[in-house]
C-alpha atoms as a PDB file:
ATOM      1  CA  UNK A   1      95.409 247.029  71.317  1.00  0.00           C
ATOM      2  CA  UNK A   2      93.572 246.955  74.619  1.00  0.00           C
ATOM      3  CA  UNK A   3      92.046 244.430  76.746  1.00  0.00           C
ATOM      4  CA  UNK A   4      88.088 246.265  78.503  1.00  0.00           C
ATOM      5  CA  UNK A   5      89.192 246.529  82.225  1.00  0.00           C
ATOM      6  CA  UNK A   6      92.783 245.282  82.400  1.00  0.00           C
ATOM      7  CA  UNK A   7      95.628 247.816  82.499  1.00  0.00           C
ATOM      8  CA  UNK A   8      98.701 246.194  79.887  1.00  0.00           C
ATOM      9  CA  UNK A   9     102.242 245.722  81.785  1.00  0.00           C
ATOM     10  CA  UNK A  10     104.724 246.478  79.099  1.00  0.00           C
ATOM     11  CA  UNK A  11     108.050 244.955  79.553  1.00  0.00           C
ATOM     12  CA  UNK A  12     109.680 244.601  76.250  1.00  0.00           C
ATOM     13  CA  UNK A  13     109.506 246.224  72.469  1.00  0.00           C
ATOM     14  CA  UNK A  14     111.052 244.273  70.114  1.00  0.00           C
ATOM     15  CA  UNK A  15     112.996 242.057  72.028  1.00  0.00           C
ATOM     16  CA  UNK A  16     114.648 244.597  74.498  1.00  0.00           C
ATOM     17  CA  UNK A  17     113.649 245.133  78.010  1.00  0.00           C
ATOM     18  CA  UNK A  18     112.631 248.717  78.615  1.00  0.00           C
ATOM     19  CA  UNK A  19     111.520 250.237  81.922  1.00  0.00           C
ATOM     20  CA  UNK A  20     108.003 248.375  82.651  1.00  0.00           C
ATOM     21  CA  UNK A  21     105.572 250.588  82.103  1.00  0.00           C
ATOM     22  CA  UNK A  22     101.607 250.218  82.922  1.00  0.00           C
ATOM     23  CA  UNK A  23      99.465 251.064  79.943  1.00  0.00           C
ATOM     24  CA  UNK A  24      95.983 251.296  79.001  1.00  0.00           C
ATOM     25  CA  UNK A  25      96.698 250.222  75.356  1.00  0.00           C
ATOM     26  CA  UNK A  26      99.638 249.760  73.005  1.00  0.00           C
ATOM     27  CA  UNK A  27      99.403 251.013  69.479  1.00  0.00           C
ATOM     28  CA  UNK A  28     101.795 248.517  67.258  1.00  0.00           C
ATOM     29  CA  UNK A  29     102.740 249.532  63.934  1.00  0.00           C
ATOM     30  CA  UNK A  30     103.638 246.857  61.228  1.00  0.00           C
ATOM     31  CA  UNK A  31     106.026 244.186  62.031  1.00  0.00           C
ATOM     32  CA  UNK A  32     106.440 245.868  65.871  1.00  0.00           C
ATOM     33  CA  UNK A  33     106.276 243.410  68.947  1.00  0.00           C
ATOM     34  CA  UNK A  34     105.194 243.860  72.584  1.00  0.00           C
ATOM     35  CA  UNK A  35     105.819 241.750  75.577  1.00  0.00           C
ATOM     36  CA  UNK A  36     103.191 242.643  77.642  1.00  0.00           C
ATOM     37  CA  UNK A  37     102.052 241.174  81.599  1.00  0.00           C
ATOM     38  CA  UNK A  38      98.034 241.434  82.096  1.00  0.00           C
ATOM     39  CA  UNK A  39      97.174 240.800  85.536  1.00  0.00           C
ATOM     40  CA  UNK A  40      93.808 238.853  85.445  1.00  0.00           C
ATOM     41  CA  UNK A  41      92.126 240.064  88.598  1.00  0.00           C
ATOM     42  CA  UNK A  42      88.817 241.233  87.249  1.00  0.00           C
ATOM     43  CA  UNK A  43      85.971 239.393  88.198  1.00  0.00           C
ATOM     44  CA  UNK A  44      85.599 236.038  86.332  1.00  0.00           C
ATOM     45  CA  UNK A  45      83.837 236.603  83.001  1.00  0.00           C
ATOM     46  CA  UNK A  46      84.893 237.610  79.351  1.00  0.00           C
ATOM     47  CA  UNK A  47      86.221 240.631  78.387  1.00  0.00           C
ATOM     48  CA  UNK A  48      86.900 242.014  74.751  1.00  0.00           C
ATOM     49  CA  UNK A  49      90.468 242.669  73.695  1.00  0.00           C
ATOM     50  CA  UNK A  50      90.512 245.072  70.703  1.00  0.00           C
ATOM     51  CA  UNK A  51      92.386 246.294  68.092  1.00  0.00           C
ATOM     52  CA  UNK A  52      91.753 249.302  66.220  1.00  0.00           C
ATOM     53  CA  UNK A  53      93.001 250.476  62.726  1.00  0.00           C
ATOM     54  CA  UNK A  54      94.429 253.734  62.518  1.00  0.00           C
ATOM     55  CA  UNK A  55      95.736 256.239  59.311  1.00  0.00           C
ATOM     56  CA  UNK A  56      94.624 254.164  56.123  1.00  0.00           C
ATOM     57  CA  UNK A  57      92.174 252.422  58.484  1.00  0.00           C
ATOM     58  CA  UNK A  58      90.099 255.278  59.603  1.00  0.00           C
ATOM     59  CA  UNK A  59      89.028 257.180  56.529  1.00  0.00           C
ATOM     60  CA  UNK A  60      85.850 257.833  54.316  1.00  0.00           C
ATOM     61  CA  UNK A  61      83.484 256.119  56.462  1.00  0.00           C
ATOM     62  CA  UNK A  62      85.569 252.788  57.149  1.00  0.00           C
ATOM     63  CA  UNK A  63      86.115 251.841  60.410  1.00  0.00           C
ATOM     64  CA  UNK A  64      88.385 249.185  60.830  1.00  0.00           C
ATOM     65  CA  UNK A  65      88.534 247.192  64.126  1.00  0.00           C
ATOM     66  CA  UNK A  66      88.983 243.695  65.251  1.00  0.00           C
ATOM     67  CA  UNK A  67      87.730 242.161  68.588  1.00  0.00           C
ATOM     68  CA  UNK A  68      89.301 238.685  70.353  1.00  0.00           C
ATOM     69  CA  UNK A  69      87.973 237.673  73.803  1.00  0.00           C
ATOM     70  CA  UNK A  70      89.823 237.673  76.960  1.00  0.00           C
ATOM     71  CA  UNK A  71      87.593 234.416  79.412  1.00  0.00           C
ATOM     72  CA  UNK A  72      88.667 233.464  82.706  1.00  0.00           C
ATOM     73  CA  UNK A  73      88.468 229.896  84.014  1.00  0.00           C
ATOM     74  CA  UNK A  74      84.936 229.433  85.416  1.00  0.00           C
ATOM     75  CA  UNK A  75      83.533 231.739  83.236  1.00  0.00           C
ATOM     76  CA  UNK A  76      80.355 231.201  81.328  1.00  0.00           C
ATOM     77  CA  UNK A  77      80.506 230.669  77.614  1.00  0.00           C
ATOM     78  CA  UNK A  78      78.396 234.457  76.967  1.00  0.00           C
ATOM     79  CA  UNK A  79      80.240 236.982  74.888  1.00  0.00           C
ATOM     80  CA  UNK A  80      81.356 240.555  76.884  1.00  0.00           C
ATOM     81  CA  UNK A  81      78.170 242.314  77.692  1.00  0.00           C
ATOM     82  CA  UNK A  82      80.295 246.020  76.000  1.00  0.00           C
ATOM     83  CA  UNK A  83      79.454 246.786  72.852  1.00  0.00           C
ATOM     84  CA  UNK A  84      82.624 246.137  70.401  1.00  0.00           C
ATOM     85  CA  UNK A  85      82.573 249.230  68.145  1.00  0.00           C
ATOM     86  CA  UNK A  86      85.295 251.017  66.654  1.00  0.00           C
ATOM     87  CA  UNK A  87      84.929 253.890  68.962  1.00  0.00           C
ATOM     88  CA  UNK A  88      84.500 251.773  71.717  1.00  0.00           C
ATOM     89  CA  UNK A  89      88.492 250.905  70.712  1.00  0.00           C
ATOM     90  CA  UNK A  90      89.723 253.899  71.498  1.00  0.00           C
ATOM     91  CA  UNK A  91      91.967 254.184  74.336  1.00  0.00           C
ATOM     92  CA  UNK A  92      94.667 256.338  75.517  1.00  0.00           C
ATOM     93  CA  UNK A  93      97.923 254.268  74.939  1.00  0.00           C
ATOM     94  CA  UNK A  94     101.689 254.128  74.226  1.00  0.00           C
END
């Protein structure tokens, strides 16, 4: 999980504080939880937050990925201008 241009404070896994760490993406396996802080101090627009499948997900040509968008207030009502691919998902992460 990853939100294009916005570094992911984590602060909790599972209900437990750990030592906050910045990140550039989390990857969450089933039934895991993340409390995360994103500082929204991009410039105003929309940005894509994605998820990408791994394992099971990646394999013989499937691709699996998921895209949500991030808008500030003000912002226009256009999509993120980034493409939203599945390789465009990959980020170093946690």
């Amino acid at each position: 999980m990853s939100i294009d241009d916005h570094r992911l404070l984590v602060v909790a896994t599972d209900s437990a504080a750990v030592e906050p760490i910045e990140v550039d993406s989390i990857i969450l396996n089933a039934g895991e939880r993340y409390d995360i802080v994103v500082t929204a101090n991009q410039t105003v627009g929309s940005y894509w937050i994605r998820f990408r499948g791994l394992a099971f997900c990646n394999r013989n040509g499937v691709e699996v990925h998921q895209e949500a968008i991030l808008r500030y207030e003000d912002a226009d009502g256009a999509p993120p201008t980034a493409n939203n691919t599945y390789q465009e998902a990959d980020r170093e992460g946690l």
